[in-house]
Each structure stands twice: as C-alpha cells, then as structure tokens.
C-alpha atoms as a PDB file:
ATOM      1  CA  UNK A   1     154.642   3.143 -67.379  1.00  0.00           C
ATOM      2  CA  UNK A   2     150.990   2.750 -68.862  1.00  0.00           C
ATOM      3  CA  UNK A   3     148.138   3.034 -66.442  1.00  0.00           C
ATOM      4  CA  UNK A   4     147.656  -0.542 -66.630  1.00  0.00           C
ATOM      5  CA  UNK A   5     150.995  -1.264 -65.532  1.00  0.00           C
ATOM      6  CA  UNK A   6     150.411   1.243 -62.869  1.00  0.00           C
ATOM      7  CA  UNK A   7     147.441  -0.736 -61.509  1.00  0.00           C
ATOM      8  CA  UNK A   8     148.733  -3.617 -61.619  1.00  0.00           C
ATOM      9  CA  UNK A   9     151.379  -2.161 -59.544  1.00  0.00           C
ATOM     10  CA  UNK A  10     149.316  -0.974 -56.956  1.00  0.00           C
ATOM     11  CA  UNK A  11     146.573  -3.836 -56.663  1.00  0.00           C
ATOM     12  CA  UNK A  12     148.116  -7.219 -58.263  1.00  0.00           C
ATOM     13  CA  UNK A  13     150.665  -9.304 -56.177  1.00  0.00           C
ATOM     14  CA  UNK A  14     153.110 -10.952 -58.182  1.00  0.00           C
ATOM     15  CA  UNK A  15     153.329 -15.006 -57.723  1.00  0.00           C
ATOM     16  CA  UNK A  16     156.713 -14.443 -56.697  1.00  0.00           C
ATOM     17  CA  UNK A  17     156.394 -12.137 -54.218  1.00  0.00           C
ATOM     18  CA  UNK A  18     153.469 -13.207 -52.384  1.00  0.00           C
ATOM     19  CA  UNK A  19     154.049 -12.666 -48.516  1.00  0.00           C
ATOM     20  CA  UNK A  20     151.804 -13.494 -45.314  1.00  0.00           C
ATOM     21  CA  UNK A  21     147.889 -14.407 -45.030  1.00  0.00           C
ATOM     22  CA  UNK A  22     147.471 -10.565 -44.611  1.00  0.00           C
ATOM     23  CA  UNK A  23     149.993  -9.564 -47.462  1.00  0.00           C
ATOM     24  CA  UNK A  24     147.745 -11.777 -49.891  1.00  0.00           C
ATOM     25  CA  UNK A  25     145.001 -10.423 -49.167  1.00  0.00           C
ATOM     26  CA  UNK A  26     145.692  -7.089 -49.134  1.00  0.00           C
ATOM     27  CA  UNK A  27     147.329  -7.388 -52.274  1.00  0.00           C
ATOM     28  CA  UNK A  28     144.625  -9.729 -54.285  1.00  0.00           C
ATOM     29  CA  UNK A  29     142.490  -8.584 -56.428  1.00  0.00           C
ATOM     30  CA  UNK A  30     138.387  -9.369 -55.214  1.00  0.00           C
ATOM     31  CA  UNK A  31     136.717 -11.978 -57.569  1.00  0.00           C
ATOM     32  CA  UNK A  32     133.406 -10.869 -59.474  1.00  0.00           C
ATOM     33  CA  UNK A  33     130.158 -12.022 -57.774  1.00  0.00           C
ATOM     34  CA  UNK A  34     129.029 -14.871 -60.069  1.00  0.00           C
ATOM     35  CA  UNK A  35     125.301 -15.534 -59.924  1.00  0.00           C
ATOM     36  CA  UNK A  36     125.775 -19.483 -59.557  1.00  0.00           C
ATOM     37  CA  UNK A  37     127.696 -22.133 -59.459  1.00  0.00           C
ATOM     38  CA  UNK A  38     130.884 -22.247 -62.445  1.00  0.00           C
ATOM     39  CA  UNK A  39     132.044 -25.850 -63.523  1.00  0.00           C
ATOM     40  CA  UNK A  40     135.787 -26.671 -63.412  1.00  0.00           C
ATOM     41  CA  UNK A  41     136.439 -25.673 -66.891  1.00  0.00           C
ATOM     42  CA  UNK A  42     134.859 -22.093 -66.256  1.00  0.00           C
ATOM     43  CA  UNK A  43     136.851 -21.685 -63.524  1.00  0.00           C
ATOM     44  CA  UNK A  44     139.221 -22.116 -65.008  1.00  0.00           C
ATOM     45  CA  UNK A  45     138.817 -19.847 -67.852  1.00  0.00           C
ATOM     46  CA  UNK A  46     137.983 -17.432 -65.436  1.00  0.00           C
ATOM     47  CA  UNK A  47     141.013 -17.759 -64.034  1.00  0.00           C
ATOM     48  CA  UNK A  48     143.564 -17.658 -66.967  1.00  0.00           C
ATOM     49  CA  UNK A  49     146.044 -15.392 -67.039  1.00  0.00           C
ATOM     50  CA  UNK A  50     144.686 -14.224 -70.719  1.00  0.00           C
ATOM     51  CA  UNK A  51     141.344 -13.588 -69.366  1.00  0.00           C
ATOM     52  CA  UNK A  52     142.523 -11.994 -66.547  1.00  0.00           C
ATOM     53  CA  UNK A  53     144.768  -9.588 -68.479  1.00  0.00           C
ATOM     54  CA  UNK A  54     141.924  -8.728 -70.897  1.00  0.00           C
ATOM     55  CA  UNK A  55     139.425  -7.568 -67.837  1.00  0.00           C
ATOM     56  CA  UNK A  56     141.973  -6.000 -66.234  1.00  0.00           C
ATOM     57  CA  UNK A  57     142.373  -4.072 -69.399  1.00  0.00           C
ATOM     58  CA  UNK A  58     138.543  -2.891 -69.296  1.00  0.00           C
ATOM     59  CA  UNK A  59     138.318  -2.236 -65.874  1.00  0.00           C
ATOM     60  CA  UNK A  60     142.253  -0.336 -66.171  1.00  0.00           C
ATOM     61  CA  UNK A  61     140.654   2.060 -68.596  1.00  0.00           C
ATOM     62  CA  UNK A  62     137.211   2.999 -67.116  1.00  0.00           C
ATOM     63  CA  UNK A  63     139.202   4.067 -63.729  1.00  0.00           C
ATOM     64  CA  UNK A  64     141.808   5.899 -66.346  1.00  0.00           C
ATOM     65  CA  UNK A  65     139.116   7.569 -67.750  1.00  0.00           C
ATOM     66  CA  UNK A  66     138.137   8.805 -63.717  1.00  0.00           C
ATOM     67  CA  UNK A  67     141.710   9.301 -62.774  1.00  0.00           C
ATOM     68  CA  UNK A  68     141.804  12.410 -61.302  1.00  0.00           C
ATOM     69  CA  UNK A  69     145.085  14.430 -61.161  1.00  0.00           C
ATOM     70  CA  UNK A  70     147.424  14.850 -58.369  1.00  0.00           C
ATOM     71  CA  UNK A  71     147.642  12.540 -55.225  1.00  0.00           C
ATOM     72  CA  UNK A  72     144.654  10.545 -54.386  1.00  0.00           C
ATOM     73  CA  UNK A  73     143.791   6.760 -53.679  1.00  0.00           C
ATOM     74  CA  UNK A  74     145.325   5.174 -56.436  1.00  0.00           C
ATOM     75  CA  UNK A  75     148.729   7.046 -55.069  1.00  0.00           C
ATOM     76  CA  UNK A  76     147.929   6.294 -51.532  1.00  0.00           C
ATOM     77  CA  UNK A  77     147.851   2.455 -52.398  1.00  0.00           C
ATOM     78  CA  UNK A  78     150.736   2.819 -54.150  1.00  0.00           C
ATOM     79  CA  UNK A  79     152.391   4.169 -51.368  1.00  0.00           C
ATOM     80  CA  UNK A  80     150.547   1.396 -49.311  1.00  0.00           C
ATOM     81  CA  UNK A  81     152.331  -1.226 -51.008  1.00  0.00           C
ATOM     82  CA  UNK A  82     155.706  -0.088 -50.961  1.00  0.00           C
ATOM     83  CA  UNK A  83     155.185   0.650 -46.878  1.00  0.00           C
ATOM     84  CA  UNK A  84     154.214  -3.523 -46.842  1.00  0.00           C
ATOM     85  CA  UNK A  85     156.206  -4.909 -48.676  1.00  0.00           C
ATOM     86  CA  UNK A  86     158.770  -3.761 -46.120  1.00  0.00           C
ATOM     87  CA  UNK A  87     157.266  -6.360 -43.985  1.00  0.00           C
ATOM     88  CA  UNK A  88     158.160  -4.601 -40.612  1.00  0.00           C
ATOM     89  CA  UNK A  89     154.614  -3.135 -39.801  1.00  0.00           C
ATOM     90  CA  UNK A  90     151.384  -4.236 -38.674  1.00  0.00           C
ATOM     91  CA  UNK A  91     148.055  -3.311 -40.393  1.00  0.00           C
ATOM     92  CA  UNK A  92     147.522   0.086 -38.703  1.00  0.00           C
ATOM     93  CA  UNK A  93     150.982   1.009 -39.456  1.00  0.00           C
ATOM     94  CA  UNK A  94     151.186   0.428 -42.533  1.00  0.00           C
ATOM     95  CA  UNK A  95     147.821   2.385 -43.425  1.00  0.00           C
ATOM     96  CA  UNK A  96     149.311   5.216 -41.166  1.00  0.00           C
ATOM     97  CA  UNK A  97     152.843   5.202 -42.379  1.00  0.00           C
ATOM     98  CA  UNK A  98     151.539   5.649 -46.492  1.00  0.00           C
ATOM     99  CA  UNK A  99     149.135   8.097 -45.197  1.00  0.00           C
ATOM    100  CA  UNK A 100     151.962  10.665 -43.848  1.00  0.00           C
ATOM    101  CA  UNK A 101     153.299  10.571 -47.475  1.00  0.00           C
ATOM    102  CA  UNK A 102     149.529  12.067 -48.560  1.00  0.00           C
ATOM    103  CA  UNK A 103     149.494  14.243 -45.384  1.00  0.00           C
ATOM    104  CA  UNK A 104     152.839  16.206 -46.711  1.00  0.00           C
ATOM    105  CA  UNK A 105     151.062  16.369 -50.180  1.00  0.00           C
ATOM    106  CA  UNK A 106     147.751  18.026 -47.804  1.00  0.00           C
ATOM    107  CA  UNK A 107     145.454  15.251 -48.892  1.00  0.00           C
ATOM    108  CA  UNK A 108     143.364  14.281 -45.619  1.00  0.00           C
ATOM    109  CA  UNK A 109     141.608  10.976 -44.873  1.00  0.00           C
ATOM    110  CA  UNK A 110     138.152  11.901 -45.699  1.00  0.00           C
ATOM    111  CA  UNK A 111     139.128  12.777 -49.546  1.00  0.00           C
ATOM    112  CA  UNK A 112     141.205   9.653 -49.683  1.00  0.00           C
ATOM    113  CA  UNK A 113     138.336   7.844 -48.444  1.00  0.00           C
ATOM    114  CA  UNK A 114     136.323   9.402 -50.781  1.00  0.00           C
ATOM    115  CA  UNK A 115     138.478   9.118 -53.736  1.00  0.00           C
ATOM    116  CA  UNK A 116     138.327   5.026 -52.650  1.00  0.00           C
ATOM    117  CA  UNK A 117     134.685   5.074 -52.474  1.00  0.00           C
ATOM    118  CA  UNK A 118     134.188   6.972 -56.044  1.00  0.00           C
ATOM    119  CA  UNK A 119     136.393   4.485 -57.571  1.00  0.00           C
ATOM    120  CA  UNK A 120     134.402   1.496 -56.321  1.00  0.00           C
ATOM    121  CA  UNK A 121     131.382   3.370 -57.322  1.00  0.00           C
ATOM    122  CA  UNK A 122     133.067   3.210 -61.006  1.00  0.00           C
ATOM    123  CA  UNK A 123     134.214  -0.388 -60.910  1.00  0.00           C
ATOM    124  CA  UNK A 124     130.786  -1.482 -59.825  1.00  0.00           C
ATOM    125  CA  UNK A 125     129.297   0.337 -62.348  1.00  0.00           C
ATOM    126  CA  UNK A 126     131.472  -1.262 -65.202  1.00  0.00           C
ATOM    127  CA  UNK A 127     130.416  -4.348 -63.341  1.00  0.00           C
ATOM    128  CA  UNK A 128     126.738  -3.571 -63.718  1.00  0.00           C
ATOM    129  CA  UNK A 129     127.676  -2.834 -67.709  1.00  0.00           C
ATOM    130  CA  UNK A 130     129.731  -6.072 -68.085  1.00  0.00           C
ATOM    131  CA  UNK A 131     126.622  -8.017 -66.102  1.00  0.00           C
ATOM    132  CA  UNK A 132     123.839  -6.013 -68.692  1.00  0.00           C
ATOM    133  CA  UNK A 133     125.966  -7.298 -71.542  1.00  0.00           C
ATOM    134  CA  UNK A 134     126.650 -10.670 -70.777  1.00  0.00           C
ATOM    135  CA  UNK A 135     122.787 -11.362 -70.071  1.00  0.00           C
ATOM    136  CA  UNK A 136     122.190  -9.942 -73.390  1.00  0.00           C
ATOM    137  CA  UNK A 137     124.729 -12.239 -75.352  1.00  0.00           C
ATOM    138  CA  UNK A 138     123.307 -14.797 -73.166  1.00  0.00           C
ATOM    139  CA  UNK A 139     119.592 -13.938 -74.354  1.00  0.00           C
ATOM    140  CA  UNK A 140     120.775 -13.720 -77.805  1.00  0.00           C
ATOM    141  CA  UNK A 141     122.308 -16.863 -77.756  1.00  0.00           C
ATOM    142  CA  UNK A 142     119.083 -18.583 -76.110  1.00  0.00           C
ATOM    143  CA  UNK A 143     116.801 -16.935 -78.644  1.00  0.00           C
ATOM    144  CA  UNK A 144     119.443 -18.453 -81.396  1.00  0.00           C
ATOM    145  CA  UNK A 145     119.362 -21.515 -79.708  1.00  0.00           C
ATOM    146  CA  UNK A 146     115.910 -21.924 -78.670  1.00  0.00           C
ATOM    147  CA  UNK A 147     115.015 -20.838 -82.711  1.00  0.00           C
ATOM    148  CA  UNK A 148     116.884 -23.525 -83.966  1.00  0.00           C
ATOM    149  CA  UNK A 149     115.757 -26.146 -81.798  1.00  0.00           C
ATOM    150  CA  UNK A 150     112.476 -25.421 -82.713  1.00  0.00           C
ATOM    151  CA  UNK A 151     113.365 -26.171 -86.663  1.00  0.00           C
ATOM    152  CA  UNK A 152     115.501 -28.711 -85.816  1.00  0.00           C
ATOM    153  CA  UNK A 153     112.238 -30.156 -83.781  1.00  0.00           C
ATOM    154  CA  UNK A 154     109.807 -29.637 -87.070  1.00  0.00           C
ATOM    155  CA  UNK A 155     112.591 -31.189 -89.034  1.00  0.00           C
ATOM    156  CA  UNK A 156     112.793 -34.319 -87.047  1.00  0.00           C
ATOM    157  CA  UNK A 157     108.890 -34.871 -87.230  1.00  0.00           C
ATOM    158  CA  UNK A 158     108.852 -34.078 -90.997  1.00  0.00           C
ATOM    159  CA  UNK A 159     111.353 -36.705 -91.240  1.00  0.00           C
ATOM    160  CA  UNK A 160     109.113 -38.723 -88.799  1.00  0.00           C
ATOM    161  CA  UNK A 161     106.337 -38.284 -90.460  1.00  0.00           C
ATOM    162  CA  UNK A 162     107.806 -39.403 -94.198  1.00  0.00           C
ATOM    163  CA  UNK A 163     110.100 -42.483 -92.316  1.00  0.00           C
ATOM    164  CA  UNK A 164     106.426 -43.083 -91.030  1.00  0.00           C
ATOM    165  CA  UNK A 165     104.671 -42.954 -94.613  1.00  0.00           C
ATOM    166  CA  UNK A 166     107.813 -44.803 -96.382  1.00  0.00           C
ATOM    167  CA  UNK A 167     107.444 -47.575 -94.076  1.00  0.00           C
ATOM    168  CA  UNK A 168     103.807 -47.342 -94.657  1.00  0.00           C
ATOM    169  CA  UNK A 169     104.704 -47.944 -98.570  1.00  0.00           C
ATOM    170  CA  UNK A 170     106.999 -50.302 -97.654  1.00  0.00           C
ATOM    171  CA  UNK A 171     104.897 -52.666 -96.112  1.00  0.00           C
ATOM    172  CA  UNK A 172     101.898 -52.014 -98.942  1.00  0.00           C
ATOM    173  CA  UNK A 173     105.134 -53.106-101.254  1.00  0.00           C
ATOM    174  CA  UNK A 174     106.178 -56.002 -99.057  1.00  0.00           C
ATOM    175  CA  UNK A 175     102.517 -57.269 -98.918  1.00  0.00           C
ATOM    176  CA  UNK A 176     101.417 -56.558-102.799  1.00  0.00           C
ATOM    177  CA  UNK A 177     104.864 -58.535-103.487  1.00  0.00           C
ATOM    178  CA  UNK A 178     104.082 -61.249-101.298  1.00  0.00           C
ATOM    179  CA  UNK A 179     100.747 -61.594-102.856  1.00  0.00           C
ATOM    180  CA  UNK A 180     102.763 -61.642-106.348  1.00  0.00           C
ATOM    181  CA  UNK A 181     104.516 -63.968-105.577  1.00  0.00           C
ATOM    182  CA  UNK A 182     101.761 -65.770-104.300  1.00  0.00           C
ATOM    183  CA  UNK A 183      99.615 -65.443-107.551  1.00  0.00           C
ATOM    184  CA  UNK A 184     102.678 -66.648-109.523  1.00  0.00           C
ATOM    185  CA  UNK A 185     103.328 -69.748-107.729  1.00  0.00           C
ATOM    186  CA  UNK A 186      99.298 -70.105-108.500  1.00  0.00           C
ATOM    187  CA  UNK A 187      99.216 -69.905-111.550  1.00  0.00           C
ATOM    188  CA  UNK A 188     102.608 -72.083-111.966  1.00  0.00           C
ATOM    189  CA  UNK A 189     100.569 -74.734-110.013  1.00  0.00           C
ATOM    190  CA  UNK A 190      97.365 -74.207-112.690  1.00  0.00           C
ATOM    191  CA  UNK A 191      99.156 -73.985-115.888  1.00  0.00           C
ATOM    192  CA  UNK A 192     101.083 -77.484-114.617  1.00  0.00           C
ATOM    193  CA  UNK A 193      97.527 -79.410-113.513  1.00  0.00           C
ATOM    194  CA  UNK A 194      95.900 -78.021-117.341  1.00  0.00           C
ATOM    195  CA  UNK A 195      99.405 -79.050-119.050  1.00  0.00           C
ATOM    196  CA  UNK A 196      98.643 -82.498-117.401  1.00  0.00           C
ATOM    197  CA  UNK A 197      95.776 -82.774-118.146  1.00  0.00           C
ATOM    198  CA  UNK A 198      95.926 -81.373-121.567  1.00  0.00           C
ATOM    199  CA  UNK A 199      98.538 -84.267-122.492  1.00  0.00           C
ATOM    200  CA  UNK A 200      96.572 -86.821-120.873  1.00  0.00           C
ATOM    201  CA  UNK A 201      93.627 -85.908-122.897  1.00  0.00           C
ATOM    202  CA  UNK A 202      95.909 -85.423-126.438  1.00  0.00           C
ATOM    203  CA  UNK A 203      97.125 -88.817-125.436  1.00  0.00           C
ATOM    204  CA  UNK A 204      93.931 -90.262-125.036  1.00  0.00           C
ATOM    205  CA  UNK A 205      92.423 -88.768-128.353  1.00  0.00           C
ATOM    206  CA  UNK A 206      95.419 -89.398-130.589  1.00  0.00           C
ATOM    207  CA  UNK A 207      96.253 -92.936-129.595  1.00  0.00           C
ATOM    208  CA  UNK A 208      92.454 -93.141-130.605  1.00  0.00           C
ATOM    209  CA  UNK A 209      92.573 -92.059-133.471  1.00  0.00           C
ATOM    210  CA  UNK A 210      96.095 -93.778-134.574  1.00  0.00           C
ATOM    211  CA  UNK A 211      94.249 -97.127-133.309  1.00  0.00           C
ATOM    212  CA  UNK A 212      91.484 -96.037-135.706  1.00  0.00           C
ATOM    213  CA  UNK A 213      94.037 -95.845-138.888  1.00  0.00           C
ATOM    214  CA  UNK A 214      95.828 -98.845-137.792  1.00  0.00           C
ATOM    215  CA  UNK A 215      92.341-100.862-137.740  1.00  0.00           C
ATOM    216  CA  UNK A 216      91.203 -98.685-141.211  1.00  0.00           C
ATOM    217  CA  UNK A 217      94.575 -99.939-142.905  1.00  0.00           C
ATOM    218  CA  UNK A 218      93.890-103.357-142.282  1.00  0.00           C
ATOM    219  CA  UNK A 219      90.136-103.492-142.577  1.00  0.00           C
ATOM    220  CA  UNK A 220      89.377-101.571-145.016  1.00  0.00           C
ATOM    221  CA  UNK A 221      92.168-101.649-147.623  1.00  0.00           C
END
C-alpha cells in the first residue's frame, strides 16, 4: 500500500462508511482557511473529487518525506480508526484503547503528542507554501491582466480617436457634397435661364433678318 493510500486510510472516511456526528468528524479531513468568500462554482471545484485527490497527493508526500520510522501518530490514528469503527466506545475510550497498542510498542503520550504536533507544523507549512504560490500566480495573472487592459484601453481610444476624425471627414464629405450638389443644380438652373434667353434672342435676330430678305426679294429685285 502507497503512503497515500495509507493516509487516506487513516484520515479519509469513505462515503459508505460514514457513521455518527462524532465518527464524521473524527474521520473528516479539516477544510483550508480560505481568505474570503468562494462562489458556488469554486466550491465546487474545491470540492471535486479530482481536486481533492491531487492535494491530497501534495500534502501525502510532504508528511512522507517527515515520516519517521517505527510507531508514531500516523500509526496511532491508524490504530484509532480501527478501535472506532468498532462503534462500541465512547471518545475517551477509543483514544485510550489505540493508545495501549503504542504503550506495548513503549511509545508514551507526550511523543505521540508530539509526533501530532510536528506533523501539523509540516502541513501548515505546505499550507503557507501553497498560500505564497497561489498569491504569486494570482499577482502574475493581475500584472498580465492589468497590462493588457491597459493596451486594450490605448487601443480603444486610438480607435476613438480615428472613428472621431473619420466622422470628422465624413461630415466635411457630406457637406462639400451637399454643396456639389448644390452648385450643380445652380448652374443647371443658369445654363437653362441663358439657353432661354439665348433662343429668344436668336429668334428675335433671325426672324429679323429673314423678314429683311423676304422684304429685299420683293423690293429690290
């Protein structure tokens, strides 16, 4: 059996075999301080049983690291749990019952108490390491963040800026074409006065003169 198995042994209750209020929570394993609030979703990642195998895993291996031969705490809870899952002892038997097995082994309470107390020292210290790296993704990813909010900021007014000077030209267009236009239909209305009066003037000088060869024809041939 690996070491992780061997923890989980000792400190995870299966689903299955969950007992009494007491058995629980003797048996669960304590949640990590969280520094606020998690959403739903969090939780629940924090709570998969992926998640939970992987930190498991870490923590499994820093107190295998520790794991000091012969019988200490981590055998004592072992022998804890088999003593409650008997179901036929309070607390203080229990404890007192899995602590004759260390007594015949010549382990007294103070090093088993001690042995406890160095491998919370270890666990909280891998806690302090797992706390010192997530901040630092966490920085790293704000820095990230935060660096390309700021382009994405500049690129926003830069686009701003030329939606601002091609609406700019687009108006100056709108307005030059409007005054075009307006010059056009001007000039439409101009060259249709002069052709008027153009014709009326031809009319005026050529029916003259064809009077004027009508009367020379007759007068003066």
């Amino acid at each position: 059996m690996s070491f992780l198995d061997k923890l989980k042994a000792v400190f995870i209750v299966p689903e299955g075999n969950k007992g009494n209020g007491k058995k629980r929570e003797a048996g669960r394993a304590v949640p990590a301080p969280s520094s606020r609030e998690l959403s739903e979703a969090e939780r629940q990642a924090a709570l998969s049983e992926d998640s939970q195998s992987m930190f498991l895993q870490m923590l499994s291996d820093a107190l295998e690291q520790q794991n000091e031969p012969g019988f200490d705490y981590l055998e004592y809870r072992k022998a804890l749990r088999s003593v409650q899952a008997l179901g036929n002892l309070d607390e203080a038997g229990c404890y007192r019952t899995a602590f004759a097995a260390a007594q015949a082994l010549n382990v007294t309470a103070p090093k088993l108490i001690d042995a406890a107390r160095r491998y919370v020292g270890i666990l909280e210290l891998e806690f302090q390491k797992f706390e010192q790296t997530a901040q630092q993704f966490l920085e790293a990813e704000t820095t990230k963040n935060e660096r390309l909010a700021e382009q994405l900021r500049r690129s926003i007014q830069e686009k701003e800026k030329a939606i601002e000077t091609l609406q700019k030209e687009l108006d100056e267009a709108k307005l030059q074409l409007s005054g075009s236009e307006g010059e056009l239909d001007s000039a439409k209305a101009k060259v249709e006065v002069n052709k008027r009066g153009f014709s009326h003037v031809y009319q005026q000088l050529s029916g003259q003169i064809q009077a004027d060869i009508q009367n020379m024809e007759r007068y003066l041939s």
